[in-house]
Protein backbone atom coordinates (compact mmCIF):
# COMPACT_ATOMS: atom_id res chain seq x y z
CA UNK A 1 -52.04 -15.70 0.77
CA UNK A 2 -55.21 -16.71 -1.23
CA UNK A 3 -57.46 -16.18 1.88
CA UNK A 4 -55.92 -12.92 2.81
CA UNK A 5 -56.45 -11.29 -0.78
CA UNK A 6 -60.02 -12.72 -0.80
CA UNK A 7 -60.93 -10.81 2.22
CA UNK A 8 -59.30 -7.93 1.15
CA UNK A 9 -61.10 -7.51 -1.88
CA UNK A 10 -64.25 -8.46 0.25
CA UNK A 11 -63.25 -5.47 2.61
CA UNK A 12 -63.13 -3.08 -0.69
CA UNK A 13 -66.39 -4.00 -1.91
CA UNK A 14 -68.24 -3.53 1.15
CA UNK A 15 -66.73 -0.49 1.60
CA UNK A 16 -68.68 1.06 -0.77
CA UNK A 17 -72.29 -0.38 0.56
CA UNK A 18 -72.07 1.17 3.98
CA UNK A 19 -73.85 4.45 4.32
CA UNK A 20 -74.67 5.31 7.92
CA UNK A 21 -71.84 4.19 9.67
CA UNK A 22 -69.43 5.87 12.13
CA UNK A 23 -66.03 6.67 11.42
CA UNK A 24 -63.46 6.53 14.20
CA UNK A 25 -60.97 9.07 14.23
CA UNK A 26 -57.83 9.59 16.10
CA UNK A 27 -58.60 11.67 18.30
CA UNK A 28 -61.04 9.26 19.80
CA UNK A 29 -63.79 11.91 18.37
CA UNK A 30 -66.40 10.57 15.51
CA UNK A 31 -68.20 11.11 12.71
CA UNK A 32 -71.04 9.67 10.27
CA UNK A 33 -70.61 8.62 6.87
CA UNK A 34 -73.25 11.12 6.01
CA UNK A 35 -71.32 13.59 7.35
CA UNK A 36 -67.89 13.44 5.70
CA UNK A 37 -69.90 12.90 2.16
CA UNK A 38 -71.36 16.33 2.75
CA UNK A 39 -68.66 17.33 3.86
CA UNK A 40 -66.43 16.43 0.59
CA UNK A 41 -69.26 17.57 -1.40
CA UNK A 42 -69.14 21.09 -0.18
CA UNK A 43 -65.17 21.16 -0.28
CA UNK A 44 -65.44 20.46 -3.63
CA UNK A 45 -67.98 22.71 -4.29
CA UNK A 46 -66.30 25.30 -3.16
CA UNK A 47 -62.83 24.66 -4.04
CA UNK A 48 -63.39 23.66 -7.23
CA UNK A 49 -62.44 20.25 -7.32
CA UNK A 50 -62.81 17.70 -10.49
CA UNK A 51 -63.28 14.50 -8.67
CA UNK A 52 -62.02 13.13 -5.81
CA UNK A 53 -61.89 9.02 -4.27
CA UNK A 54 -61.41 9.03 -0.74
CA UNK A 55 -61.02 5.71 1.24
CA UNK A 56 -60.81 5.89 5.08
CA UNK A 57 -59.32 2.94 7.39
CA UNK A 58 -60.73 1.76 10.68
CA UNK A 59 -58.38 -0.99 12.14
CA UNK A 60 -56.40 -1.23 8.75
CA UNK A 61 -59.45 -2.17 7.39
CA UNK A 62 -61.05 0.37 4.40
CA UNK A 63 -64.48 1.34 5.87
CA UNK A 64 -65.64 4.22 3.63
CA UNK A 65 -64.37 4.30 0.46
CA UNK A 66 -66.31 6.45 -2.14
CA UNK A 67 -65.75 8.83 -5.50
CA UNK A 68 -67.17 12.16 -5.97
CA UNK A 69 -67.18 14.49 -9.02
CA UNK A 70 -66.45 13.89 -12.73
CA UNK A 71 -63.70 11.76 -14.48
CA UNK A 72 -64.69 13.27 -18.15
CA UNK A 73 -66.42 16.70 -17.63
CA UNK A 74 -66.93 17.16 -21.72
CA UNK A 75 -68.47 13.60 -21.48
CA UNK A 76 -70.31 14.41 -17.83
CA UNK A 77 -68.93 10.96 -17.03
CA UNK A 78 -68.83 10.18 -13.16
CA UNK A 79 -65.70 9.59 -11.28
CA UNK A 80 -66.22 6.00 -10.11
CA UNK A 81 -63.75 3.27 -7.94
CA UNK A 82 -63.28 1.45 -11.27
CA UNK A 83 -61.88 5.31 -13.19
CA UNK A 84 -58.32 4.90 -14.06
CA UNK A 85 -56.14 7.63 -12.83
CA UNK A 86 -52.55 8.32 -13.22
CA UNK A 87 -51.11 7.94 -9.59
CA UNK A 88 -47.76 10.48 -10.17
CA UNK A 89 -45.59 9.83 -6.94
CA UNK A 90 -47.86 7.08 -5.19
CA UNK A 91 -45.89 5.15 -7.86
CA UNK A 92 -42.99 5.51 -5.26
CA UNK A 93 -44.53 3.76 -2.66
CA UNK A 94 -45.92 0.52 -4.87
CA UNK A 95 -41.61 0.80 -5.78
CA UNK A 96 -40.57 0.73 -2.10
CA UNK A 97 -42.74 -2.05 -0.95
CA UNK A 98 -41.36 -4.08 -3.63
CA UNK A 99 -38.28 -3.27 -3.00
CA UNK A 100 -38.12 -4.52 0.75
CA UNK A 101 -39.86 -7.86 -0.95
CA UNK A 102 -36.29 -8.32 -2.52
CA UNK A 103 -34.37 -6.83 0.57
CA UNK A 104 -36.09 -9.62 2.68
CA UNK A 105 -35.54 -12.36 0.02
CA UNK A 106 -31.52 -11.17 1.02
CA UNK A 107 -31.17 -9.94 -3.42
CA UNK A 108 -30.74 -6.26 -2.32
CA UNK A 109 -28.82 -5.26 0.58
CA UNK A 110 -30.30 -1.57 1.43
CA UNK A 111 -26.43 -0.36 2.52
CA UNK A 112 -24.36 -2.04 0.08
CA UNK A 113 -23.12 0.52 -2.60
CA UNK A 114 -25.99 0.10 -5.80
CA UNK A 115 -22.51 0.51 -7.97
CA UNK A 116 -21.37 -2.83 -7.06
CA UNK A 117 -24.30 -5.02 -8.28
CA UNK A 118 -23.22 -4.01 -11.58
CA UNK A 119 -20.92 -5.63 -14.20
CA UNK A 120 -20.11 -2.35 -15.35
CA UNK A 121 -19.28 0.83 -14.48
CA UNK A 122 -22.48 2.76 -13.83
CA UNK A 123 -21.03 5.54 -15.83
CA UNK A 124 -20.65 3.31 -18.81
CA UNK A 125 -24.48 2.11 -19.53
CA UNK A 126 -26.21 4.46 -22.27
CA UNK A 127 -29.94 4.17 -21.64
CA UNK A 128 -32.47 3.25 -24.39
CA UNK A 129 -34.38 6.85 -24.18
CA UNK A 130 -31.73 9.39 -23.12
CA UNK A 131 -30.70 9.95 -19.81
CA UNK A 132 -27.77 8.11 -18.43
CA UNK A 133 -25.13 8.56 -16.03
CA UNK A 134 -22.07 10.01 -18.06
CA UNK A 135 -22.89 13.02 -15.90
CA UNK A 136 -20.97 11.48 -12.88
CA UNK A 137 -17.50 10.69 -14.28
CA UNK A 138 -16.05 12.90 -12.76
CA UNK A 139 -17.72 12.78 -9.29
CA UNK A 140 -16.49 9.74 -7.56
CA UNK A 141 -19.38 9.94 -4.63
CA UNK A 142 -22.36 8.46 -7.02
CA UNK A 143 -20.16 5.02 -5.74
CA UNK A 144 -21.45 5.70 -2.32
CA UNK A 145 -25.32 5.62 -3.53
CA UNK A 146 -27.10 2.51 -1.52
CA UNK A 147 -30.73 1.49 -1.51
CA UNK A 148 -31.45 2.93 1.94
CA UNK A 149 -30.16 6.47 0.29
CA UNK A 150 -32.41 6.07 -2.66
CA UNK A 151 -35.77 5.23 -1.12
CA UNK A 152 -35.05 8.15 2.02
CA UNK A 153 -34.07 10.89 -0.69
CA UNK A 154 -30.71 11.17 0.56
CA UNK A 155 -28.46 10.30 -2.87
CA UNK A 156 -27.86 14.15 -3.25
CA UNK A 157 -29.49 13.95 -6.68
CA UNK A 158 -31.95 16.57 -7.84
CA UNK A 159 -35.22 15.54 -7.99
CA UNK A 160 -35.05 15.22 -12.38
CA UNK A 161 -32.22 16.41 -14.23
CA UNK A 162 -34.96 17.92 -16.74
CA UNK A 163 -35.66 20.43 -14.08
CA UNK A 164 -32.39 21.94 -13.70
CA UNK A 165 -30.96 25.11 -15.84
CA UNK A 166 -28.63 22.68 -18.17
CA UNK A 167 -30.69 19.14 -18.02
CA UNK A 168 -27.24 17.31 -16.64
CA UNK A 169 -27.75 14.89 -13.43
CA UNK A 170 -24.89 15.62 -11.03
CA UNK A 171 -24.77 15.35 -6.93
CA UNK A 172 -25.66 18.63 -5.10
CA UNK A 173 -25.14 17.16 -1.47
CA UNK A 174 -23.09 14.54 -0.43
CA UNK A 175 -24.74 11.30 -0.57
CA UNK A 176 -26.41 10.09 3.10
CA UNK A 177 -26.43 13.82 4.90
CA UNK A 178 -29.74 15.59 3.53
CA UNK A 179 -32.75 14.95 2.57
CA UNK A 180 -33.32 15.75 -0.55
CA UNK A 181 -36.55 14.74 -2.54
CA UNK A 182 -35.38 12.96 -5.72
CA UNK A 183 -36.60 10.80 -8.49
CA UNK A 184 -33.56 10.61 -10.26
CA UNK A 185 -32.48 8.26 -7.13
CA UNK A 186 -35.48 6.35 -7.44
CA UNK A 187 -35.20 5.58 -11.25
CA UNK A 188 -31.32 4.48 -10.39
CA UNK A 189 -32.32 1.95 -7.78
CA UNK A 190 -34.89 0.74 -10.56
CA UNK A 191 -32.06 0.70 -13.01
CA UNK A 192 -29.57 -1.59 -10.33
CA UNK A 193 -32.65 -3.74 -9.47
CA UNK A 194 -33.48 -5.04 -12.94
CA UNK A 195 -29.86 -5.56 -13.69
CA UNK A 196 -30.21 -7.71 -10.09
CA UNK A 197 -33.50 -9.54 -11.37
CA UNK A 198 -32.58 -9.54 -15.38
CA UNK A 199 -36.45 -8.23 -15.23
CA UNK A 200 -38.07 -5.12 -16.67
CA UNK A 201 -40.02 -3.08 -13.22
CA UNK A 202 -43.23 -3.75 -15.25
CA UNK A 203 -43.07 -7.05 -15.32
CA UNK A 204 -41.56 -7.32 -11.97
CA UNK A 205 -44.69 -4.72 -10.35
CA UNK A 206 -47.10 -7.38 -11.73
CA UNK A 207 -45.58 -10.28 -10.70
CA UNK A 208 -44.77 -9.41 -7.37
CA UNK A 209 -47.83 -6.77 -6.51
CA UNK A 210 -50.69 -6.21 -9.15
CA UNK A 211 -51.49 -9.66 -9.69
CA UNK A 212 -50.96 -10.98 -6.08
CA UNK A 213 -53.10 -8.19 -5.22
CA UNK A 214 -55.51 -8.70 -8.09
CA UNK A 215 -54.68 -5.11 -9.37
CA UNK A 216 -56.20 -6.10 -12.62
CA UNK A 217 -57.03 -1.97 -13.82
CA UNK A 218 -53.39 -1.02 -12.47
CA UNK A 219 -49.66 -0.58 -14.48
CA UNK A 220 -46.75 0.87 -14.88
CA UNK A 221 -47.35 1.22 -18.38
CA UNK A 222 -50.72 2.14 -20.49
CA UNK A 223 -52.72 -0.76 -20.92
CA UNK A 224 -55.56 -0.73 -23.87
CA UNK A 225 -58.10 -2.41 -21.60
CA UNK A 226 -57.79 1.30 -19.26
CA UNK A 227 -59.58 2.74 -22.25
CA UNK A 228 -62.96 1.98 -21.23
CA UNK A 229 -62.16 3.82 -17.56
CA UNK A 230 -60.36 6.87 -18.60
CA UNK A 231 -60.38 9.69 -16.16
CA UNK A 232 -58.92 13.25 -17.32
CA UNK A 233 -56.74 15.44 -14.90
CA UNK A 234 -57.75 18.85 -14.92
CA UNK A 235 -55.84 22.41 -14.54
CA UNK A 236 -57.17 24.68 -11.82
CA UNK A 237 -59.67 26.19 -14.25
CA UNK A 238 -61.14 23.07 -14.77
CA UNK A 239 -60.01 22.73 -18.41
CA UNK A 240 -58.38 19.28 -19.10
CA UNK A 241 -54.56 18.08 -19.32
CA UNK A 242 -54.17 16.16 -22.98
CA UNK A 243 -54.06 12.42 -21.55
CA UNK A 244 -50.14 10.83 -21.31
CA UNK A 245 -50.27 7.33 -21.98
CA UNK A 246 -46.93 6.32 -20.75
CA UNK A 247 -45.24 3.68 -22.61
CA UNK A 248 -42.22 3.27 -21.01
CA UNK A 249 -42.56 1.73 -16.65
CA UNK A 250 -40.65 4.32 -14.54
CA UNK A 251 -40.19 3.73 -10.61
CA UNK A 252 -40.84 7.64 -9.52
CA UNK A 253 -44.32 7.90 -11.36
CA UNK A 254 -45.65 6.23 -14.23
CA UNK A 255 -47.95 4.07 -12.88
CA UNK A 256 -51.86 4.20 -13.17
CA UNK A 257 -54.51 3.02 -10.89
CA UNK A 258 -57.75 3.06 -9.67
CA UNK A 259 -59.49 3.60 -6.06
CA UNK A 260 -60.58 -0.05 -5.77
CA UNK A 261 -57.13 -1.30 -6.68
CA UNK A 262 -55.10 1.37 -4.97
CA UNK A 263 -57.69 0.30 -1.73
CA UNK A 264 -56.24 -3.09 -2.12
CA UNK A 265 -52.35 -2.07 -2.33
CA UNK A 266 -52.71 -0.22 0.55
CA UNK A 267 -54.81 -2.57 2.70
CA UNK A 268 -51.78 -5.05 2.30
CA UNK A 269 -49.17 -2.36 2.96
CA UNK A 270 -50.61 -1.12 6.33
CA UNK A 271 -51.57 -4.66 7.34
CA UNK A 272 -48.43 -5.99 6.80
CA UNK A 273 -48.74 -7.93 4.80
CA UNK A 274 -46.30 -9.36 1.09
CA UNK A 275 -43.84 -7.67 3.29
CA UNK A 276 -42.43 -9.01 6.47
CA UNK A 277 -42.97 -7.53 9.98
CA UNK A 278 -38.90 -6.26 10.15
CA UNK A 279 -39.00 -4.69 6.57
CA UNK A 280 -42.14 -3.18 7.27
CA UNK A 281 -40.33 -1.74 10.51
CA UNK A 282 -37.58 -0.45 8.81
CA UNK A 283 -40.13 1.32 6.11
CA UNK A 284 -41.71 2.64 8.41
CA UNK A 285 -38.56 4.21 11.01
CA UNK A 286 -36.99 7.64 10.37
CA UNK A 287 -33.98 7.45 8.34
CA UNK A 288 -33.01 10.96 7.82
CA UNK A 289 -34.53 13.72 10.15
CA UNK A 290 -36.21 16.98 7.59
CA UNK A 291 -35.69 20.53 8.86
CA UNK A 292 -36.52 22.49 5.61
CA UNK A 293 -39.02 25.25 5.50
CA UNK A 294 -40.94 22.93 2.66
CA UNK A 295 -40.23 20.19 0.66
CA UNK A 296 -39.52 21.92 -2.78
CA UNK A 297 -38.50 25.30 -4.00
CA UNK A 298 -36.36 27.82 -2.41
CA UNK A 299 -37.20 26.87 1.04
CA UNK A 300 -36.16 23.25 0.45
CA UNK A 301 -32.53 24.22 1.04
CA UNK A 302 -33.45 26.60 4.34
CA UNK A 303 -33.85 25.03 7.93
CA UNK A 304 -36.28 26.17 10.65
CA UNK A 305 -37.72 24.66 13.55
CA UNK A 306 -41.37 24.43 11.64
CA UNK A 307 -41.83 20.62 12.08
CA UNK A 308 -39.50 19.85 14.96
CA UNK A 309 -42.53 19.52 17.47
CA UNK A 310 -43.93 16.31 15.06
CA UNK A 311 -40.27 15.33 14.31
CA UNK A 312 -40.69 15.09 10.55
CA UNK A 313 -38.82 12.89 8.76
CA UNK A 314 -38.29 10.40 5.92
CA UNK A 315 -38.16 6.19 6.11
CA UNK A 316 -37.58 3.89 3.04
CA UNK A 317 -40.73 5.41 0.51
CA UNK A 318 -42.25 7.23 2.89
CA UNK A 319 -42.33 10.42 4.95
CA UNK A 320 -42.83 10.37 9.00
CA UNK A 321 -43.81 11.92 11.65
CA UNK A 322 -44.78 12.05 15.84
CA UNK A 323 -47.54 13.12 17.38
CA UNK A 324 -49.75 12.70 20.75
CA UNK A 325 -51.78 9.63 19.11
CA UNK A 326 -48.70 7.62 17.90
CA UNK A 327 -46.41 8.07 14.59
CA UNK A 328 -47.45 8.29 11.25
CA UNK A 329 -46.16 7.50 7.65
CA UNK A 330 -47.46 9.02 4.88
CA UNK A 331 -46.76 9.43 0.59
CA UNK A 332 -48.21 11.84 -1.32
CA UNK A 333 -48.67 12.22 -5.17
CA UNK A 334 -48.10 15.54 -7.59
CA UNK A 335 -48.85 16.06 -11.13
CA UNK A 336 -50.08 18.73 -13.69
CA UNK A 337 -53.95 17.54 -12.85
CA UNK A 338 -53.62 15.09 -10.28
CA UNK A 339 -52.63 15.54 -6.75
CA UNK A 340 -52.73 12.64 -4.05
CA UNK A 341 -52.04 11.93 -0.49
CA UNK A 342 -52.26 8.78 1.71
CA UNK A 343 -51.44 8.77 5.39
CA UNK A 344 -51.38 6.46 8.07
CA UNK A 345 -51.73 6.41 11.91
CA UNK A 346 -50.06 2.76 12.83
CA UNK A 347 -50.86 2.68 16.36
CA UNK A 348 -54.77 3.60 15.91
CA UNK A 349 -54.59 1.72 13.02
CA UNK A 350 -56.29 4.38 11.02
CA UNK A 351 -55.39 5.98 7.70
CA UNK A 352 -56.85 8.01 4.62
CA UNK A 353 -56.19 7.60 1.00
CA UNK A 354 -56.83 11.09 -1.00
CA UNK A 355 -56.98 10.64 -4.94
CA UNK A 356 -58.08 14.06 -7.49
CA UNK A 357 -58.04 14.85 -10.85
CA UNK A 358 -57.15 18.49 -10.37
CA UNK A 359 -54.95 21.19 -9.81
CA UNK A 360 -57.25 22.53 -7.05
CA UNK A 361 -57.41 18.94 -5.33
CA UNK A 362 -54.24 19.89 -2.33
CA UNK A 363 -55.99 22.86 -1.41
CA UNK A 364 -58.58 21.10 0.65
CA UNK A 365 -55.78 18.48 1.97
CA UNK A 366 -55.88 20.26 4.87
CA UNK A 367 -59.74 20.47 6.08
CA UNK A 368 -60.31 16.97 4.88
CA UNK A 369 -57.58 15.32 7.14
CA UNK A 370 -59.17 17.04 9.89
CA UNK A 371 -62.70 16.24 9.22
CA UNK A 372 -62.07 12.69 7.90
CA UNK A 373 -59.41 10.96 10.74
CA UNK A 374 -58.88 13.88 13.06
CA UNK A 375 -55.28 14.32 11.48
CA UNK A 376 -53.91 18.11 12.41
CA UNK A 377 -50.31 17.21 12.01
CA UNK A 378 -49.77 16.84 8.43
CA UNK A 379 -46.95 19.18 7.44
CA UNK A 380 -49.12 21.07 5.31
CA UNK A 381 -47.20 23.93 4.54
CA UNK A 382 -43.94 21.79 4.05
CA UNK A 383 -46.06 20.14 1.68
CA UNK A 384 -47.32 23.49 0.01
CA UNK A 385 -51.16 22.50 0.60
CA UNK A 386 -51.86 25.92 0.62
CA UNK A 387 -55.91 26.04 2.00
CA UNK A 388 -58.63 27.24 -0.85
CA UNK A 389 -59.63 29.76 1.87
CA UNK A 390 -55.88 31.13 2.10
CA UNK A 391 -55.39 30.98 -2.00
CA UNK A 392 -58.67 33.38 -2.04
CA UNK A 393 -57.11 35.46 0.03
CA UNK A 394 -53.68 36.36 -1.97
């Protein structure tokens, strides 16, 4: 394991000396490292983005990996590898990986009811800052909630109870038979899997992936030492979000991170490795085919063919999809100020982590996918990456 991070971390570092280099894409096409940094650099420009860290994979391996833009505009203070940035949803996938750790260790079974790991009913805990499941009692199918329904978005949950008209958590579709994007279900399979561990997720995320990894600027929780590397998220105006220092570690998004440590997580992940080759399978595999017109609003609950020719769906903490150079998985990140994607291409072996602090940052998703790795199959509008181009237009 020792040898394995070493040359990881060697990969990330060298990363950031190459300059001329060609990147291969998936198409079989190419392009120069000078090329996608003017590239970015105009995007930017033009969409008015903060700052952006972009890493792309050749082989698994990161090959480019470079930050563009500001981290403190007040302060003129460059966005660098080393900027701490609050990852929103990516905090999902760090969660899942862990998760099939424990699944492989045989301490979680993904389709054994969550419900009966407990020594109570789940109805019956009060949590120490609000929230709770006293919502349920009287809706017997929260005792069909597994794993395997938590991590594919398929307990029925909303995504947060804070986001509904009257703030209670109750099941709008019957557990297993829709996908349904939620972080309540996340934050319950947290709940079930420190009862399992009798460990907090903080301490369990470093012990199992941020020191093994040598994640030493990431957590789950606001660290003093992230001071020195602050980065601000910014609106679409380019005026700056107050900075959240969470205190509290919460599955579905509270973790924070920077490019060179995030370049390490994912390295592992798509190399297979602190998971095993079976888990990372089953990760990987469709659970739950997606037919919605997008992923939230409205259209969430409407079907339409849109996505059938890439067979969209979701696997255990991560979305997938087909296309003519092999399958992809992918996790993306939303927050007021940040906005994040990462994809993958397993059978090239090529992927593309996306990381901005601002509310402009998705709209040139879309061009950079296709300029960076050749990748025209990203659900884009499911996602709501709505083009700078297109928003100029309205």
């Amino acid at each position: 394991m020792k040898k394995t991070i070493s040359f990881i971390i060697i990969l990330v570092v060298g990363a950031t000396l190459a300059s001329g280099q060609i990147i291969n894409r998936i198409d079989g096409t190419t392009i120069t490292a000078d090329s996608l940094r003017n590239r970015i650099q105009y995007l930017m420009k033009t969409a008015n983005v903060t700052g952006l860290a972009v890493c792309v994979f050749n082989n698994n391996q990161p090959i480019f990996s470079h930050t563009f833009g500001l981290a403190d505009v007040k302060k003129k203070v460059p966005l660098e590898p080393s900027s701490v940035m609050y990852a929103a949803s990516l905090s999902k996938l760090v969660f899942s990986y862990l998760v099939m750790q424990l699944v492989a260790e045989k301490r979680l079974d993904l389709d054994r009811p969550l419900v009966s790991y407990l020594d109570s009913s789940l109805v019956d805990y009060k949590m120490n800052k609000g929230g709770g499941y006293q919502d349920l009692k009287n809706d017997d199918r929260y005792q069909k909630i597994t794993a395997r329904m938590c991590l594919s978005h398929t307990t029925g949950f909303p995504n947060f109870r804070e986001l509904t008209p009257d703030k209670k958590l109750r099941i709008i579709t019957d557990p297993g038979s829709r996908y349904r994007y939620s972080g309540e279900g996340i934050e319950l399979l947290q709940f079930v899997i420190e009862k399992i561990t009798g460990k907090d997720y903080e301490t369990l995320a470093e012990e199992r992936v941020f020191k093994p990894l040598y994640m030493g600027s990431t957590s789950q929780v606001w660290q003093k030492r992230f001071e020195e590397h602050i980065c601000y998220g910014y609106n679409a105006k380019g005026k700056p979000y107050p900075l959240f220092k969470r205190d509290e570690a919460n599955a579905a998004g509270s973790m924070s991170t920077t490019l060179e440590d995030f370049t390490k997580f994912y390295t592992a992940l798509i190399g297979n490795q602190g998971i095993t080759q079976q888990n990372f399978e089953e990760m990987t595999r469709k659970q739950v085919a997606i037919r919605s017109k997008r992923q939230f609003g409205p259209l969430a609950a409407k079907d339409g063919p849109d996505n059938d020719a890439i067979a969209l769906g979701y696997g255990l903490g991560v979305g997938v999809f087909k296309t003519p150079y092999g399958e992809a998985f992918f996790k993306e990140g939303h927050g007021n100020g940040w906005q994040h994607y990462t994809i993958c291409y397993r059978e090239k072996k090529i992927a593309l982590i996306i990381m901005t602090n601002s509310d402009n940052g998705e709209s040139i998703f879309k061009e950079l996918l296709a300029v960076a790795i050749g990748d025209v199959f990203t659900p884009w509008q499911w996602e709501n990456y709505i083009p700078y181009d297109k928003k100029m237009d309205k």
